[in-house]
Protein backbone atom coordinates (compact mmCIF):
# COMPACT_ATOMS: atom_id res chain seq x y z
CA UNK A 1 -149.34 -35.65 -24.33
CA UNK A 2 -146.21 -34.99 -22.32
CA UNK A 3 -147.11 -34.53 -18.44
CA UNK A 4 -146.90 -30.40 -17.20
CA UNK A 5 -144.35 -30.50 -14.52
CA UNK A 6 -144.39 -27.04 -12.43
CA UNK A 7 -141.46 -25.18 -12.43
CA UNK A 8 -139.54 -23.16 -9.48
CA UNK A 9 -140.80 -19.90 -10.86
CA UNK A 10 -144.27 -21.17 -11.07
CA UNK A 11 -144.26 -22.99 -7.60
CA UNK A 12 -143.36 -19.75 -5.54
CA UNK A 13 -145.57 -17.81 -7.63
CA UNK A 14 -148.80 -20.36 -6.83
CA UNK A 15 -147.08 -20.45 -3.00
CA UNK A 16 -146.85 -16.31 -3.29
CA UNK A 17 -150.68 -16.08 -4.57
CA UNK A 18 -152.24 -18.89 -2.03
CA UNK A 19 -150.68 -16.88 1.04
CA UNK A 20 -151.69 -13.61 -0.29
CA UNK A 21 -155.43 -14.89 -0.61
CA UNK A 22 -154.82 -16.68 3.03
CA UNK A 23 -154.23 -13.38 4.61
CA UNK A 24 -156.53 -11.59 2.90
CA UNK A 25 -159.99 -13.59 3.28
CA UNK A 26 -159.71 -13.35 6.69
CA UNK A 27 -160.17 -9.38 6.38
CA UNK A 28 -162.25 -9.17 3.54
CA UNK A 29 -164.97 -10.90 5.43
CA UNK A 30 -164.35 -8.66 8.54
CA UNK A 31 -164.28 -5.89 6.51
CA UNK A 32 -167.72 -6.79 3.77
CA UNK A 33 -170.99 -4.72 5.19
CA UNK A 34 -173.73 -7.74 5.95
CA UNK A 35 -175.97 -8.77 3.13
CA UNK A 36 -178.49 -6.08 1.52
CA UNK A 37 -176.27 -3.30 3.21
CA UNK A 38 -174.45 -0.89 1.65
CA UNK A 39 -170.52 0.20 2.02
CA UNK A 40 -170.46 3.12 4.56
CA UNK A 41 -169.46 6.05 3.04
CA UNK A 42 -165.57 7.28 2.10
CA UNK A 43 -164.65 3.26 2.23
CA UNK A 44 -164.55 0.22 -0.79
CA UNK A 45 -167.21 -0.97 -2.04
CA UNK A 46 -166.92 -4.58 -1.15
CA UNK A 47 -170.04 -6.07 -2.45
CA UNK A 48 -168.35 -7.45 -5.62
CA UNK A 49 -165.89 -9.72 -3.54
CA UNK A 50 -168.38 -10.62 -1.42
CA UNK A 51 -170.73 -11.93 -3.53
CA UNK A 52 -168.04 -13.66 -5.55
CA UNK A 53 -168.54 -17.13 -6.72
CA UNK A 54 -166.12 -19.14 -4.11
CA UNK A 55 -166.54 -22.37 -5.69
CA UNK A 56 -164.95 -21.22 -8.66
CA UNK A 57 -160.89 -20.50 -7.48
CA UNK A 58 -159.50 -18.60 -10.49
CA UNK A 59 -162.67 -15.96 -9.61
CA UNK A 60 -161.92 -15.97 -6.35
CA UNK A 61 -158.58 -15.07 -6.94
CA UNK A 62 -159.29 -12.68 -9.66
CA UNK A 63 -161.79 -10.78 -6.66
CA UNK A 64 -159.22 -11.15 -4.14
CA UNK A 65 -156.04 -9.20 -6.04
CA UNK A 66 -158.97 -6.86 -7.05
CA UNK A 67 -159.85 -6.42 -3.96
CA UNK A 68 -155.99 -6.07 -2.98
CA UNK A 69 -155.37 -3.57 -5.76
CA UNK A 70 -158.05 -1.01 -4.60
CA UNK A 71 -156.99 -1.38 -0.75
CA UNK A 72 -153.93 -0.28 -2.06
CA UNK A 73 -154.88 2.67 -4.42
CA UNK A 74 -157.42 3.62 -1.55
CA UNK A 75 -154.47 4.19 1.35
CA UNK A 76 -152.15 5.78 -1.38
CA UNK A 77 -155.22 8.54 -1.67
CA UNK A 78 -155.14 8.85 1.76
CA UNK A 79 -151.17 9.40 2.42
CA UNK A 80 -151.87 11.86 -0.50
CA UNK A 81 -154.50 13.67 0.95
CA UNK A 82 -152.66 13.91 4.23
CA UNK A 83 -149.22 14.14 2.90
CA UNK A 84 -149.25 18.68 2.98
CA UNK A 85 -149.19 19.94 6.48
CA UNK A 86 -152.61 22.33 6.89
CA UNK A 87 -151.72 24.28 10.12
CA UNK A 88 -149.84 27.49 9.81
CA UNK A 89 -147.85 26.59 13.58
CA UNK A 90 -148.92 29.58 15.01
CA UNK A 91 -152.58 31.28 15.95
CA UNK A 92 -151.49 35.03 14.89
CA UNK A 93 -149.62 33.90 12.06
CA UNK A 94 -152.58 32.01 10.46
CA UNK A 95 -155.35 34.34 10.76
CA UNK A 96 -152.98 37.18 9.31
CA UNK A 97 -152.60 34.63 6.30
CA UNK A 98 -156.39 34.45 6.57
CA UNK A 99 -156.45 37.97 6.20
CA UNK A 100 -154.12 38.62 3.36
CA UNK A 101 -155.54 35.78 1.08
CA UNK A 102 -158.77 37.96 1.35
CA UNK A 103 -157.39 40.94 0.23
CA UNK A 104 -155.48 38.88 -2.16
CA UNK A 105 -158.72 37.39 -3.80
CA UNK A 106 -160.62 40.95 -3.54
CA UNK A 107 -159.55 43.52 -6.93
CA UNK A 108 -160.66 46.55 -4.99
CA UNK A 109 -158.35 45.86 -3.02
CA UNK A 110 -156.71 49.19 -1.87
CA UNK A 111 -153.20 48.41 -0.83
CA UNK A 112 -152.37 51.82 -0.23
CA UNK A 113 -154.12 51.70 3.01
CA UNK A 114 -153.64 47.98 4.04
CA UNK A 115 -152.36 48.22 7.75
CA UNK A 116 -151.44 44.47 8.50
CA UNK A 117 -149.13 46.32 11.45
CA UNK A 118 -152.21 47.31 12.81
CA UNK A 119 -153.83 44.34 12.96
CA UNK A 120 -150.90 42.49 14.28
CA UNK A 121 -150.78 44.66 17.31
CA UNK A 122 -154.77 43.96 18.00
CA UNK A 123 -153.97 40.07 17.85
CA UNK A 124 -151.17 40.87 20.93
CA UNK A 125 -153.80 42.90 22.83
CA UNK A 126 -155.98 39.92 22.25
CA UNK A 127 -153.27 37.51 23.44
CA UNK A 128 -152.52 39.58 26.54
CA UNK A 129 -156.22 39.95 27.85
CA UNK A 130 -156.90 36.27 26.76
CA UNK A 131 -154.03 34.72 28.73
CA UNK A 132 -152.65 37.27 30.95
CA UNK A 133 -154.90 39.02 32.43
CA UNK A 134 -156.66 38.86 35.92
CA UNK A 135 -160.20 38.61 35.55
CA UNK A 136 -162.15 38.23 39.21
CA UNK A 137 -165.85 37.70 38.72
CA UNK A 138 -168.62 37.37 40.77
CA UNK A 139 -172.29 37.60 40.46
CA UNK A 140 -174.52 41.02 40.62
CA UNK A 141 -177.91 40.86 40.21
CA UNK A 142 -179.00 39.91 36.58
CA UNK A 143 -175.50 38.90 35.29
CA UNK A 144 -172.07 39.08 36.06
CA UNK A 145 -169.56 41.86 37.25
CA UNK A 146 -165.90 41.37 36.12
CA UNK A 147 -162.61 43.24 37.18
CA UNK A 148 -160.10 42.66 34.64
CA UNK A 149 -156.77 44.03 35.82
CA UNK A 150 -153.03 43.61 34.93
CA UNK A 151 -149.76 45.72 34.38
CA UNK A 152 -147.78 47.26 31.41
CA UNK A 153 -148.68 45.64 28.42
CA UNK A 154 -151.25 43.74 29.56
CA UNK A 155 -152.94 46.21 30.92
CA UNK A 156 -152.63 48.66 27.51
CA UNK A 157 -154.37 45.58 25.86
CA UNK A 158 -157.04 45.65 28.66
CA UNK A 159 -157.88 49.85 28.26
CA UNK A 160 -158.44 49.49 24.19
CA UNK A 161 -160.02 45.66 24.28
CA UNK A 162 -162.58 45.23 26.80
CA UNK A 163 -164.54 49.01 26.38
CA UNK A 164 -164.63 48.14 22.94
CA UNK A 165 -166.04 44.46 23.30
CA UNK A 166 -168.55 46.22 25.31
CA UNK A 167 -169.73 48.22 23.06
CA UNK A 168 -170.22 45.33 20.71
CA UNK A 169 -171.88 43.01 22.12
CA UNK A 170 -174.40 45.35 24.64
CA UNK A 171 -177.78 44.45 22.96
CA UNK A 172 -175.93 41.05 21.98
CA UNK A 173 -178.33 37.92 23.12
CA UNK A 174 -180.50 40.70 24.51
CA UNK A 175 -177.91 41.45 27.64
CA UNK A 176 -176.62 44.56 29.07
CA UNK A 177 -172.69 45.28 29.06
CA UNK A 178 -170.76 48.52 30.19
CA UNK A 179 -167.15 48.83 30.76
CA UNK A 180 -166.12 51.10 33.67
CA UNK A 181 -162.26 52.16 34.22
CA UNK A 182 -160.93 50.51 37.26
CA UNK A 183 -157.76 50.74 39.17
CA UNK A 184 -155.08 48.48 37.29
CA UNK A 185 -157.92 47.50 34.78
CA UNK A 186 -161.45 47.95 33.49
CA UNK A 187 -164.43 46.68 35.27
CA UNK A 188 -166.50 44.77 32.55
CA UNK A 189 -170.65 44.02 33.67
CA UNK A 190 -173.43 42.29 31.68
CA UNK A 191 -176.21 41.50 32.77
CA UNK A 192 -179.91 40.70 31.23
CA UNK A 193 -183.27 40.69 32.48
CA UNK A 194 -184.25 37.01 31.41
CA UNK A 195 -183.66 34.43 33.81
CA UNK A 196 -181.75 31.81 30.92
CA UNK A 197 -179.09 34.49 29.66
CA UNK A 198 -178.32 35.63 33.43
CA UNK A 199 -177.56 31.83 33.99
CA UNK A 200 -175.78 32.06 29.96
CA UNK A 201 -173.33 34.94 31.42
CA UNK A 202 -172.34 33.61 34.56
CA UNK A 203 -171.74 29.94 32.95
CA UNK A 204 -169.74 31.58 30.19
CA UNK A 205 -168.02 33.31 32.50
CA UNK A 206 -165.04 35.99 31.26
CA UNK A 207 -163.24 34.08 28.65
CA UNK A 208 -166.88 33.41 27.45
CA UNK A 209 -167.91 36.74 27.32
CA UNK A 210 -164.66 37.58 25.67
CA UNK A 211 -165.19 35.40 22.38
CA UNK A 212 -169.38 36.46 22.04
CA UNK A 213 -170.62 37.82 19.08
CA UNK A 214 -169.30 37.74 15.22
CA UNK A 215 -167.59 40.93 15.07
CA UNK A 216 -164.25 39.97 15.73
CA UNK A 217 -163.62 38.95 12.04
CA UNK A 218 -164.67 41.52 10.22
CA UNK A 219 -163.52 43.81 12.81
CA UNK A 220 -159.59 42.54 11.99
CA UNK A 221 -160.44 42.25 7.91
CA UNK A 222 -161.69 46.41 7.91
CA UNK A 223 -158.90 46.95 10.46
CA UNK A 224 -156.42 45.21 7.97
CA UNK A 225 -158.12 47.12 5.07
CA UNK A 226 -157.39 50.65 7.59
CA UNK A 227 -160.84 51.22 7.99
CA UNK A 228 -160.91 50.87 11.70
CA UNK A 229 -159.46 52.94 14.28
CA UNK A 230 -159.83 52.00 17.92
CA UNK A 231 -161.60 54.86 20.15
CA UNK A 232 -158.29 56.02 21.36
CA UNK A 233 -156.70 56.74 18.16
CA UNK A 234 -154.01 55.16 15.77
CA UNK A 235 -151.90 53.28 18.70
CA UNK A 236 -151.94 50.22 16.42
CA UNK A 237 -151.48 51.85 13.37
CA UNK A 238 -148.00 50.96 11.62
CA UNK A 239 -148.18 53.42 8.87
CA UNK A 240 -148.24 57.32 9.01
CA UNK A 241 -151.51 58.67 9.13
């Protein structure tokens, strides 16, 4: 029988192969949970590899490109998964987008009274009082007394928000709020008469207060729908009423 005597081709495929296994071992058995334990969740399963027959080379090569071949498939899933941005790039931007794929998704939808306009000026009153105000807090007995002042716009934002988030959350975690108008501003106060929520006001402090309660949400989805009016009238509206 004539002597097989390896080609080019088939030397720098063998060469090819034995470095790809040389690299990979190495993190395979970094990478293989410990004996009796399972893969953690959302990676390969790498049991089959490691369990592999080493004294046999062609299986051990067969596991390794296996193993190789679902590395591979497994970051491709990733960079697909990732590969669409999510954010919209801007906070009143995405929550009117949150908005209109609600109304979008509802068939009673009545689009004759949608008021997006509306609900677009609310998210700038909310952006004024939320990072322009002055807010100047200090303790009163049971709670926490705030003076929340500013000028022009800002302080618009402060006249129709802060009565209104009053009103909301008074009774809210059992506490006590009032607004009361205030030179430049609105004075905001909530207090309670347990000894944990008066220590739960004054750690939240103003911003804290702000963001209490769940009505914000479907405050701005029945404000989008025109269903809600603030108590001073139809400042926010964009449509004729």
């Amino acid at each position: 029988m004539k002597a097989f005597t390896p080609g080019p081709a088939f030397v720098a495929a063998a060469a090819l192969a034995g470095a790809l296994v040389f690299a990979l071992v190495p993190a395979l058995q970094a990478a293989s949970p410990a004996d009796g334990q399972p893969a953690a969740p959302g990676t390969m399963d790498h049991g089959g590899a490691a369990t592999m027959d080493h004294s046999n080379p062609d299986e051990q090569m067969r596991a390794m490109m296996q193993h190789h071949e679902q590395m591979m498939a497994c970051m491709h899933a990733q960079q697909m998964q990732g590969g669409a941005p999510l954010l919209p790039g801007q906070d009143a931007f995405g929550a009117i987008q949150e908005i209109v794929r609600v109304l979008e998704s509802d068939p009673k939808t009545d689009w004759s009274k949608v008021d997006l306009e509306a609900l677009r000026q609310h998210l700038i009153d909310m952006n004024e009082v939320a990072l322009k105000a002055e807010a100047t807090a200090k303790p009163v007995d049971g709670g926490l007394e705030i003076a929340v002042t500013g000028s022009g716009r800002t302080l618009a934002a402060i006249q129709r928000i802060i009565p209104a988030h009053a009103k909301e959350i008074d009774g809210f975690n059992g506490w006590s709020a009032k607004s009361d108008p205030l030179s430049g501003g609105v004075r905001l106060t909530v207090t309670s008469n347990r000894p944990k929520e008066v220590q739960h006001i004054r750690g939240l402090g103003f911003v804290g207060i702000l963001v209490s309660g769940s009505h914000h949400q479907p405050h701005h989805l029945a404000m989008a729908k025109g269903e809600f009016e603030h108590s001073g009238g139809n400042e926010h509206s964009g449509r004729a009423h």
